[in-house]
Protein backbone atom coordinates (compact mmCIF):
# COMPACT_ATOMS: atom_id res chain seq x y z
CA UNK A 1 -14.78 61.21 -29.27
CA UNK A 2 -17.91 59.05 -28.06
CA UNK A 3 -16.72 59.60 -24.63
CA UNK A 4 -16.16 63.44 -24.74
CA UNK A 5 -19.45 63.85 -26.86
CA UNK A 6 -21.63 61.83 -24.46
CA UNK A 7 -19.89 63.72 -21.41
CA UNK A 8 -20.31 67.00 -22.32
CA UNK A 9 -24.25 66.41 -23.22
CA UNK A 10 -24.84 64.96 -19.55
CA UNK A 11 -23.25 67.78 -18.12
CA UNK A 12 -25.54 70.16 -19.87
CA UNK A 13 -28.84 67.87 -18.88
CA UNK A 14 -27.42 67.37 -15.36
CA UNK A 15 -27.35 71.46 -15.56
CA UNK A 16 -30.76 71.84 -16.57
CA UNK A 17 -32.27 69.18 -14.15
CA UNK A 18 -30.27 71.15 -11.02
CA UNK A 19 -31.74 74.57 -12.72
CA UNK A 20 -35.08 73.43 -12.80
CA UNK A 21 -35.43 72.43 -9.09
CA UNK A 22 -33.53 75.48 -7.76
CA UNK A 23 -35.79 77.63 -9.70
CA UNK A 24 -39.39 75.44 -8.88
CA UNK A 25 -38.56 73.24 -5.92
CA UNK A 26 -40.20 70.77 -7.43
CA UNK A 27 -39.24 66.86 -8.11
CA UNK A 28 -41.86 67.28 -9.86
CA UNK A 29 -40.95 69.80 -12.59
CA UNK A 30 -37.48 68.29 -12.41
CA UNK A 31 -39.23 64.97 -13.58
CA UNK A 32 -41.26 67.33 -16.49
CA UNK A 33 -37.66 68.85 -17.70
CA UNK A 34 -35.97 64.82 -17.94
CA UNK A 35 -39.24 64.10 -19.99
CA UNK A 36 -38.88 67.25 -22.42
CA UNK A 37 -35.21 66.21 -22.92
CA UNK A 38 -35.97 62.33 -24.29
CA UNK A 39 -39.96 62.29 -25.11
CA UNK A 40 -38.53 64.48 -28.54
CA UNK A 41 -36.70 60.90 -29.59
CA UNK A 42 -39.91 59.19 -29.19
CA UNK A 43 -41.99 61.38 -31.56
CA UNK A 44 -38.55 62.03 -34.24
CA UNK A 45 -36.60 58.94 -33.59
CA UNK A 46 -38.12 56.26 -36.39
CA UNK A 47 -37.16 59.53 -38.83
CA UNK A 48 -33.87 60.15 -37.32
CA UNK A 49 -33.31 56.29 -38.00
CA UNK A 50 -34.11 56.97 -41.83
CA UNK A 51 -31.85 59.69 -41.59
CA UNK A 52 -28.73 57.57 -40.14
CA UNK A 53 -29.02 55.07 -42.81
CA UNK A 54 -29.23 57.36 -45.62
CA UNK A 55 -26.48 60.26 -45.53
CA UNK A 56 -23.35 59.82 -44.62
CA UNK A 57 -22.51 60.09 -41.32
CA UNK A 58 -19.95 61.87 -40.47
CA UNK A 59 -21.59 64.87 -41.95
CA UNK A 60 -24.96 64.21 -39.80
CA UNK A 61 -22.59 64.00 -36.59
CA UNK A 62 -20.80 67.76 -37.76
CA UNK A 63 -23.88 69.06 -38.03
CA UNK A 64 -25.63 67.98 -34.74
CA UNK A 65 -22.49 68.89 -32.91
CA UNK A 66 -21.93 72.32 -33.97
CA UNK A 67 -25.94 72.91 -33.04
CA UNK A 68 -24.49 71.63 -29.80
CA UNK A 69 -22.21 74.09 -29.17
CA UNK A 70 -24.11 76.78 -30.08
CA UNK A 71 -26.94 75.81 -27.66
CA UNK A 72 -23.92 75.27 -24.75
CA UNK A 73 -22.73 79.12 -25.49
CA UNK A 74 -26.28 80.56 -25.43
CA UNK A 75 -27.21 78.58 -22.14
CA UNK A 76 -24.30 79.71 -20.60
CA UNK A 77 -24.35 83.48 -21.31
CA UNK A 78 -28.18 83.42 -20.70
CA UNK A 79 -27.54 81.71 -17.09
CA UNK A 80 -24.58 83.88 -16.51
CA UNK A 81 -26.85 86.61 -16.77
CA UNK A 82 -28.92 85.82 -14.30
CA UNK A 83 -32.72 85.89 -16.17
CA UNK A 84 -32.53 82.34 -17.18
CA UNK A 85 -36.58 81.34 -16.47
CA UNK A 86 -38.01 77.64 -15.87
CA UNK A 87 -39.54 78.50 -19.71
CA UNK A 88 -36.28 78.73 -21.23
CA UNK A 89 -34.69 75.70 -19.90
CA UNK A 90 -37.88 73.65 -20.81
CA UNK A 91 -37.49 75.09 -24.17
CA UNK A 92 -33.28 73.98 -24.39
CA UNK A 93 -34.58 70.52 -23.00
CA UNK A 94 -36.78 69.94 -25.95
CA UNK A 95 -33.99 71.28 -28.71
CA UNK A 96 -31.68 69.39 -26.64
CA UNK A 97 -33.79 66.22 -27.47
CA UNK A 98 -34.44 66.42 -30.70
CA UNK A 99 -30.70 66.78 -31.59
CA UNK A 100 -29.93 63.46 -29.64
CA UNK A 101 -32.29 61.94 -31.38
CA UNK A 102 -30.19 61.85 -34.52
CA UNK A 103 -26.79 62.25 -33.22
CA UNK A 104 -26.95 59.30 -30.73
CA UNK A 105 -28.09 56.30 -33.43
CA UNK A 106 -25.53 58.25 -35.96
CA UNK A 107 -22.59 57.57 -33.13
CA UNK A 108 -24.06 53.96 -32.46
CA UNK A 109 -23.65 52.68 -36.05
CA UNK A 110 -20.81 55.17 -37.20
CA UNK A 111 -18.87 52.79 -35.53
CA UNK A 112 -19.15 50.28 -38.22
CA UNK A 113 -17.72 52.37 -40.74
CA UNK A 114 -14.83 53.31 -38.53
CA UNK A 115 -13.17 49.75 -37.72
CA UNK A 116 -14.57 47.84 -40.63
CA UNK A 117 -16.34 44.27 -40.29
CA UNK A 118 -13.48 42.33 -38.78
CA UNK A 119 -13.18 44.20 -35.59
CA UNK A 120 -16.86 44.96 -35.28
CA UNK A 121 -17.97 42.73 -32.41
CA UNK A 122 -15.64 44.26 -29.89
CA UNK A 123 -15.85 47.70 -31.11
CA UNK A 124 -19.32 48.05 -30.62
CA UNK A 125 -18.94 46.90 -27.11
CA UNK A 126 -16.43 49.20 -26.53
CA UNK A 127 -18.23 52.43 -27.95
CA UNK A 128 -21.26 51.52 -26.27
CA UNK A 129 -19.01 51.21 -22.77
CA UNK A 130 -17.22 54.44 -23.46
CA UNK A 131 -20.99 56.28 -24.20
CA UNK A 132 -22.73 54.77 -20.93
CA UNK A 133 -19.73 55.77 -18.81
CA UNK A 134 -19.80 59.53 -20.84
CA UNK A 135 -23.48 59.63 -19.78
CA UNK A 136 -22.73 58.43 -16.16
CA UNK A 137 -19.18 61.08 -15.90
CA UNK A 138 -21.03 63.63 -17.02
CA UNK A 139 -23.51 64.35 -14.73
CA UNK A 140 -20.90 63.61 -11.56
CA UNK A 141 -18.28 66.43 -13.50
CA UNK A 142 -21.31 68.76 -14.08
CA UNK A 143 -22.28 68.48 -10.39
CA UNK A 144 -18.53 69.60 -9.58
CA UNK A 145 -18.97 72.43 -11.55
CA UNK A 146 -22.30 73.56 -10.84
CA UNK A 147 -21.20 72.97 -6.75
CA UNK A 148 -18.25 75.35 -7.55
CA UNK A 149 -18.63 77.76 -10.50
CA UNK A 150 -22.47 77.43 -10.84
CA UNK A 151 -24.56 76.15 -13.60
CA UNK A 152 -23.36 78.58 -16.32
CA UNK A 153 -19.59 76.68 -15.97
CA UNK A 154 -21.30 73.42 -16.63
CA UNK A 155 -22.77 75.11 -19.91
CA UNK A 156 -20.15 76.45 -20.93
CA UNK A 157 -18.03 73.47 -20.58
CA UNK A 158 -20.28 71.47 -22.85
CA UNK A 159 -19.51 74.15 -25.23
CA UNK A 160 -15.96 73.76 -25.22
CA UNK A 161 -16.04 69.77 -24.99
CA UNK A 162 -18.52 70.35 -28.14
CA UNK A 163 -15.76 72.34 -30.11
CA UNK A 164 -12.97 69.55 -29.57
CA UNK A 165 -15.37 66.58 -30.49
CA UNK A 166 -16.48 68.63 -33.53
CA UNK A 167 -12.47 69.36 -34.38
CA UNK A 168 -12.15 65.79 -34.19
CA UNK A 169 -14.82 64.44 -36.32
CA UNK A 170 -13.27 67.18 -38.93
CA UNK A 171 -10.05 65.38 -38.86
CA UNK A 172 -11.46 61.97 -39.73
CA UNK A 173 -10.25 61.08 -43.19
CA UNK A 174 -12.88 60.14 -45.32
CA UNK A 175 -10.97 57.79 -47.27
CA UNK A 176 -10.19 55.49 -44.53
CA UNK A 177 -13.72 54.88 -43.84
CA UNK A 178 -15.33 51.44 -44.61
CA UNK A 179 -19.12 52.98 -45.69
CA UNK A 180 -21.94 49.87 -45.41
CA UNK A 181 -25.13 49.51 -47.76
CA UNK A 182 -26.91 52.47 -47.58
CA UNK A 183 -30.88 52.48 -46.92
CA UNK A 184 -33.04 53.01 -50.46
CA UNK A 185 -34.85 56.21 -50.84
CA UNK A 186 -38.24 54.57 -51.52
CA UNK A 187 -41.46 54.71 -50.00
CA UNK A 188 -41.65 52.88 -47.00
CA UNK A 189 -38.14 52.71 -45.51
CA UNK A 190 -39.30 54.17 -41.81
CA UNK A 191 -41.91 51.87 -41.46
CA UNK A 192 -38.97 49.28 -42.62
CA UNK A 193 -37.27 49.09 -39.53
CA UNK A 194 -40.47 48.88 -37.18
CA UNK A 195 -41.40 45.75 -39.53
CA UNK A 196 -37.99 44.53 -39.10
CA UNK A 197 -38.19 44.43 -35.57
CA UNK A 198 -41.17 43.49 -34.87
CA UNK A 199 -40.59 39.75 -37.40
CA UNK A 200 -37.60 39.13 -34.94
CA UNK A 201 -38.81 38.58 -31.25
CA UNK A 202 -35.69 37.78 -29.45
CA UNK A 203 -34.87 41.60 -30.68
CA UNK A 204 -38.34 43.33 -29.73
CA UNK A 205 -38.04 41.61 -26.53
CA UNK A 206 -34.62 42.97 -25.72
CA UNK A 207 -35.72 46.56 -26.96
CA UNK A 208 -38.97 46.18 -25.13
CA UNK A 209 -36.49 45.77 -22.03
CA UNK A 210 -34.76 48.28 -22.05
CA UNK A 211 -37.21 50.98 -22.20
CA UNK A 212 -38.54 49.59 -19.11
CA UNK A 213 -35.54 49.79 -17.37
CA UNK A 214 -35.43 53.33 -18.94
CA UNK A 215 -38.61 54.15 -17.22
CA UNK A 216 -38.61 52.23 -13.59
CA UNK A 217 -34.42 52.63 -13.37
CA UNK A 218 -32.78 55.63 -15.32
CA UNK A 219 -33.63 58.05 -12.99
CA UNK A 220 -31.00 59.96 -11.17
CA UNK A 221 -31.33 63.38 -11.75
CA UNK A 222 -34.71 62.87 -10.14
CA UNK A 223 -33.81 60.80 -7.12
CA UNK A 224 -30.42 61.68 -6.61
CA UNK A 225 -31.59 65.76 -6.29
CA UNK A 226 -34.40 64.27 -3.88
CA UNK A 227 -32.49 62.67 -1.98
CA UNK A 228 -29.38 65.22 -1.84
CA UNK A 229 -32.38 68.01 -0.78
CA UNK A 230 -34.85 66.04 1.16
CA UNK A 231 -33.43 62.73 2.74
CA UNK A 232 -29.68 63.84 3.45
CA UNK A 233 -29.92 67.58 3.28
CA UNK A 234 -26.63 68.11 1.74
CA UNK A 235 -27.65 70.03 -1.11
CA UNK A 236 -25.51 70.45 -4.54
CA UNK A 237 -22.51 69.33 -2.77
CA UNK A 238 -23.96 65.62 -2.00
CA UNK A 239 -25.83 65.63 -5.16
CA UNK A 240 -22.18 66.41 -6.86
CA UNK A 241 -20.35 63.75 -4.66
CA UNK A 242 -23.63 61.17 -5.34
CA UNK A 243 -23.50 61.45 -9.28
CA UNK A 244 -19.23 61.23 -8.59
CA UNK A 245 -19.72 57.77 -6.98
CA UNK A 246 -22.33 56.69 -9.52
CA UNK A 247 -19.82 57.27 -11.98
CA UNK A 248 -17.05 55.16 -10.18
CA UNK A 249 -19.07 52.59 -10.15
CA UNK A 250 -19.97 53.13 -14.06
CA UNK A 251 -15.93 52.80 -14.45
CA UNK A 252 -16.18 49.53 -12.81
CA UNK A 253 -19.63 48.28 -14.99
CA UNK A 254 -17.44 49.36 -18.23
CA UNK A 255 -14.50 47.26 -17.19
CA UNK A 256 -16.68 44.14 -16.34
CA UNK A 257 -18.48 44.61 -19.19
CA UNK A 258 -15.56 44.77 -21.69
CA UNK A 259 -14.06 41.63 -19.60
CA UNK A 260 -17.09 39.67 -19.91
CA UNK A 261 -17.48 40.36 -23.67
CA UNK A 262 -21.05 39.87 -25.61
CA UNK A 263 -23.00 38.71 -23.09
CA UNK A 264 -25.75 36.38 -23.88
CA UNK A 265 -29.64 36.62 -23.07
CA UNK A 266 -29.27 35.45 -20.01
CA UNK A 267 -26.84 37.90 -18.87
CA UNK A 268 -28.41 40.80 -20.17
CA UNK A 269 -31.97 39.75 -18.09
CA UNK A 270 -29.64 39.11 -15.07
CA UNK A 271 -27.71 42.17 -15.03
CA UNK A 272 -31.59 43.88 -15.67
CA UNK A 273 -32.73 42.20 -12.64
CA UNK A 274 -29.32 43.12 -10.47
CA UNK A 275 -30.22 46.90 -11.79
CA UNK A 276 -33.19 46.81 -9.99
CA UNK A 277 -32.18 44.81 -6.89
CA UNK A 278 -29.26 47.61 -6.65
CA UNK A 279 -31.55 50.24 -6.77
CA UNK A 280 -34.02 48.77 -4.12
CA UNK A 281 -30.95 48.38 -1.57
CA UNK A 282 -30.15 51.78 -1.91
CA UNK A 283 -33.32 52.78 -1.20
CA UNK A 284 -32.76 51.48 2.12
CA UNK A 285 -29.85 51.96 3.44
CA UNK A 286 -29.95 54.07 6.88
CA UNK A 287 -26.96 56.39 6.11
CA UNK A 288 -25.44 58.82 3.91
CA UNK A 289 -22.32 56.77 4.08
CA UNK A 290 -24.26 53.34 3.26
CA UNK A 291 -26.25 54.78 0.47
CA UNK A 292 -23.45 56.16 -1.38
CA UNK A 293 -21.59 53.14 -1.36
CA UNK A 294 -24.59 51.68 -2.76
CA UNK A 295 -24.45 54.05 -5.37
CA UNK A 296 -21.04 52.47 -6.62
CA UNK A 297 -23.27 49.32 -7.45
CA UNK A 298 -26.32 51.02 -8.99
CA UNK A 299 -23.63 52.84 -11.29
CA UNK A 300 -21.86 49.41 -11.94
CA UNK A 301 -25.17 47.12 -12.32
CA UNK A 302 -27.00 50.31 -14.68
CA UNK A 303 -23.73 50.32 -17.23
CA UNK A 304 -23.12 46.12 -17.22
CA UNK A 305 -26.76 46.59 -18.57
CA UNK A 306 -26.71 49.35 -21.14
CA UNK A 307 -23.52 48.21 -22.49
CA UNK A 308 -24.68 44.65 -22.72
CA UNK A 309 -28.02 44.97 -24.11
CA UNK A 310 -27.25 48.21 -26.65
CA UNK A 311 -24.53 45.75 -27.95
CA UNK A 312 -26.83 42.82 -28.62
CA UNK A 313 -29.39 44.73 -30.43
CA UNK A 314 -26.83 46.27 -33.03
CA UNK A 315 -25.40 42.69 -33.58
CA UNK A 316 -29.04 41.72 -33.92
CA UNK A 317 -29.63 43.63 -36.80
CA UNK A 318 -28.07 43.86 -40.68
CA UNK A 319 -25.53 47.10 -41.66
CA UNK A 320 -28.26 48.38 -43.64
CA UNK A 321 -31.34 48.35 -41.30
CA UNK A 322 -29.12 49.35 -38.09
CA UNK A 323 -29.58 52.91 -37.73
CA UNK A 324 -33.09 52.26 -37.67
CA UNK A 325 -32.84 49.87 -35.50
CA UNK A 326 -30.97 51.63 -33.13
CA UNK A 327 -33.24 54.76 -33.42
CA UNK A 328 -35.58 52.60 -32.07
CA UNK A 329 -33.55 50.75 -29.01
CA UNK A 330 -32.64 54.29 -28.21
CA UNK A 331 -35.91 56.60 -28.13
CA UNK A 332 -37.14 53.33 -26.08
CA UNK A 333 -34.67 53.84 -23.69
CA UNK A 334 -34.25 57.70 -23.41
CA UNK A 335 -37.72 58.29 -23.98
CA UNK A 336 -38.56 55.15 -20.50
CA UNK A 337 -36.14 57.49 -19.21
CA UNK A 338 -38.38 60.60 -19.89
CA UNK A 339 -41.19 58.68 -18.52
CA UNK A 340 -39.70 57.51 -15.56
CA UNK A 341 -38.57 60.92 -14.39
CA UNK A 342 -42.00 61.78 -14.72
CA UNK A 343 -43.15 58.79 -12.28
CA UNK A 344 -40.26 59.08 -10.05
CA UNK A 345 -41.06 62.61 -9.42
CA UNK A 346 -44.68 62.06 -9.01
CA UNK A 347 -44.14 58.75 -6.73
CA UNK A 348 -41.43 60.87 -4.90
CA UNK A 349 -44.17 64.00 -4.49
CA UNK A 350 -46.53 61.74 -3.38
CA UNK A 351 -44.91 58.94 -1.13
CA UNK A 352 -41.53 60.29 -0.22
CA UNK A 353 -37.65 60.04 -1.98
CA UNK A 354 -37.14 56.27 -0.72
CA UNK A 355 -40.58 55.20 -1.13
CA UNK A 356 -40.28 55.84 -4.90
CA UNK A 357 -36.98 54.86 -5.18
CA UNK A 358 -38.57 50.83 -3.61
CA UNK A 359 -41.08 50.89 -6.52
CA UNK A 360 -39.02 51.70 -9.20
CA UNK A 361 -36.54 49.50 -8.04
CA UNK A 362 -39.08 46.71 -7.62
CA UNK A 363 -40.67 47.58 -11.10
CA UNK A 364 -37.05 47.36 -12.82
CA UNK A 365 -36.86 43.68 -11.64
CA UNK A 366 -40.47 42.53 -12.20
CA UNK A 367 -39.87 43.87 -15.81
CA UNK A 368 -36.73 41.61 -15.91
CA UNK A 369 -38.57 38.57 -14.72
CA UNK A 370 -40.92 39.49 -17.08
CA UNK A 371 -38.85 39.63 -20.12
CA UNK A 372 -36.93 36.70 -19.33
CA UNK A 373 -39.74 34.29 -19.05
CA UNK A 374 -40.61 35.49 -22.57
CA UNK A 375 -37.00 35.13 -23.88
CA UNK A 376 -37.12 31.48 -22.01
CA UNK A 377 -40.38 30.80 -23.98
CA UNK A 378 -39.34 32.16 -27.12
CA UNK A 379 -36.10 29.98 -26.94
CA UNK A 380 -38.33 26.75 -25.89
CA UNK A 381 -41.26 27.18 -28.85
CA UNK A 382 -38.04 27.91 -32.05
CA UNK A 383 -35.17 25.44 -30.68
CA UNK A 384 -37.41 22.44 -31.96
CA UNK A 385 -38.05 24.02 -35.51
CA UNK A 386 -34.46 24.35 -35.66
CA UNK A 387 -33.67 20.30 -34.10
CA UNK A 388 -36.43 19.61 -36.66
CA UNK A 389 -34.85 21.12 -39.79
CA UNK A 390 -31.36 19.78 -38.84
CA UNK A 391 -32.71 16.75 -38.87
């Protein structure tokens, strides 16, 4: 279900990207239509939080998922048609957005309810591997579709992928649930989880991290289009067989992750730094061959990552508090990743496809270095209060 769900949205945002740069040759407006998808999470995700923690949530996920589908068969008639405009697919990016925005946290922490306390640990890891790879498959399948059928198939295939995932959160029986402690309806409870957050540093500081990454790394739509148009000049075809290998190389970052377990601070702020690194060496590689095979690691290092860090924050945080939480960690994320479409198009307009792709790449590891060093401090300045009250 997580899989399917997360699949079937990429495919439609992979679909509006490729729209909005057939219809504007732009990077630019490409980098506008990433932004209108996530920025929404930014402005309605503290809200959306509330929301997770206070109605149950296999109702919020029927809901969100049937809006889904209908948005899927509208797009796709509408493109089918022919008289889909730049204004309209703006417009589906932004609705597009603000449904995320609660159905996302809502799959993070339904988990929890699902396998119960005793299995929890792995489980999350696993749902969070099985939604990064969704949103790494999804664009490569929607760039198959859109190569052959056009972007109205990749529509309309979200559609149907919609109507199983919503058939199969129907047949979840209720009773066989394990519901948490549920949020209290008093004044207060948004601001809740920002105070939460912010009295826990080791948890701001992970957060913090990955909506950098979000903004100087999570950027493929933009740079993979560029560089299928500008750089290799094999049009929807190599931007199809680009996101495919990307998503390879996802399969790989969600078996190493699942192998390697939680992964500790250190880990997450190396596989941050590798991110970058990955994405820098791609950047220059002097063939087509050569830079998709880099791709394999970008896909791998950008997954180890997500899957990693997204499962550290929810383990961070109490049953109660984690769907605000987690509509924090995730508007962070998706809405860097709004922001850095924006700069990737802009440094790509400006500077060419690799030389953006060597700054973001060089950003995503400074911002690694960065973070770490504060971890490293953070560690240093509590691990004597704790000696101390040992003692």
């Amino acid at each position: 279900m997580q899989l399917a769900g997360s699949l079937g949205v990429w495919m439609q945002r992979l679909a509006q990207d490729w729209l909005v740069l057939q219809l504007t040759g732009s990077p630019a407006a490409v980098g506008a239509a990433v932004a209108l998808q996530f920025l929404p999470m930014l402005v309605v995700g503290p809200l959306a939080g509330l929301v997770v923690d206070l109605f149950p949530k296999r109702r919020i996920m029927m809901v969100c998922q049937s809006v889904i589908v209908l948005l899927g068969i509208g797009l796709a008639a509408w493109a089918a048609s022919g008289t889909l405009t730049v204004w309209v697919v703006y417009a589906s990016c932004v609705a597009l957005g603000i449904i995320a925005a609660v159905d996302q946290p809502t799959r993070q922490v339904f988990v929890n309810e699902v396998v119960g306390d005793a299995a929890l640990r792995p489980a999350i890891g696993l749902n969070n591997a099985l939604s990064q790879l969704g949103g790494m498959a999804g664009p490569a399948l929607g760039g198959l579709l859109i190569a052959q059928a056009g972007p109205a198939a990749a529509f309309a295939a979200n559609a149907l992928i919609g109507v199983g995932v919503l058939g199969l959160i129907m047949a979840i029986r209720t009773n066989e649930l394990h519901p948490g402690q549920r949020a209290g309806r008093g004044r207060g409870q948004v601001l809740a989880g920002l105070h939460y957050v912010r009295e826990r540093p080791r948890l701001l500081l992970l957060i913090l991290l990955a909506g950098l990454l979000g903004a100087f790394g999570m950027n493929g739509p933009v740079v993979l289009a560029a560089f299928a148009e500008r750089v290799w000049h094999n049009g929807v075809e190599g931007f199809g067989l680009f996101n495919t290998v990307s998503a390879v190389g996802a399969l790989a970052g969600a078996l190493l992750a699942a192998r390697l377990g939680t992964m500790g601070r250190k880990g997450i702020v190396a596989a941050a730094g590798l991110f970058g690194l990955s994405q820098l060496l791609a950047a220059l590689m002097p063939t087509v061959g050569l830079f998709t095979a880099m791709l394999v690691v970008v896909g791998m290092m950008t997954l180890l990552f997500l899957t990693s860090a997204a499962t550290a924050v929810q383990l961070e945080a109490g049953p109660a508090i984690r769907g605000r939480v987690m509509a924090l960690y995730l508007p962070l994320l998706l809405g860097g990743h709004a922001l850095g479409g924006l700069l990737a198009g802009w440094l790509t307009e400006q500077f060419g496809v690799r030389a953006g792709l060597v700054a973001t790449g060089c950003l995503g590891m400074l911002s690694a270095m960065v973070i770490g060093l504060l971890l490293w401090r953070h560690g240093r300045r509590t691990r004597p209060a704790v000696a101390t009250t040992g003692a």
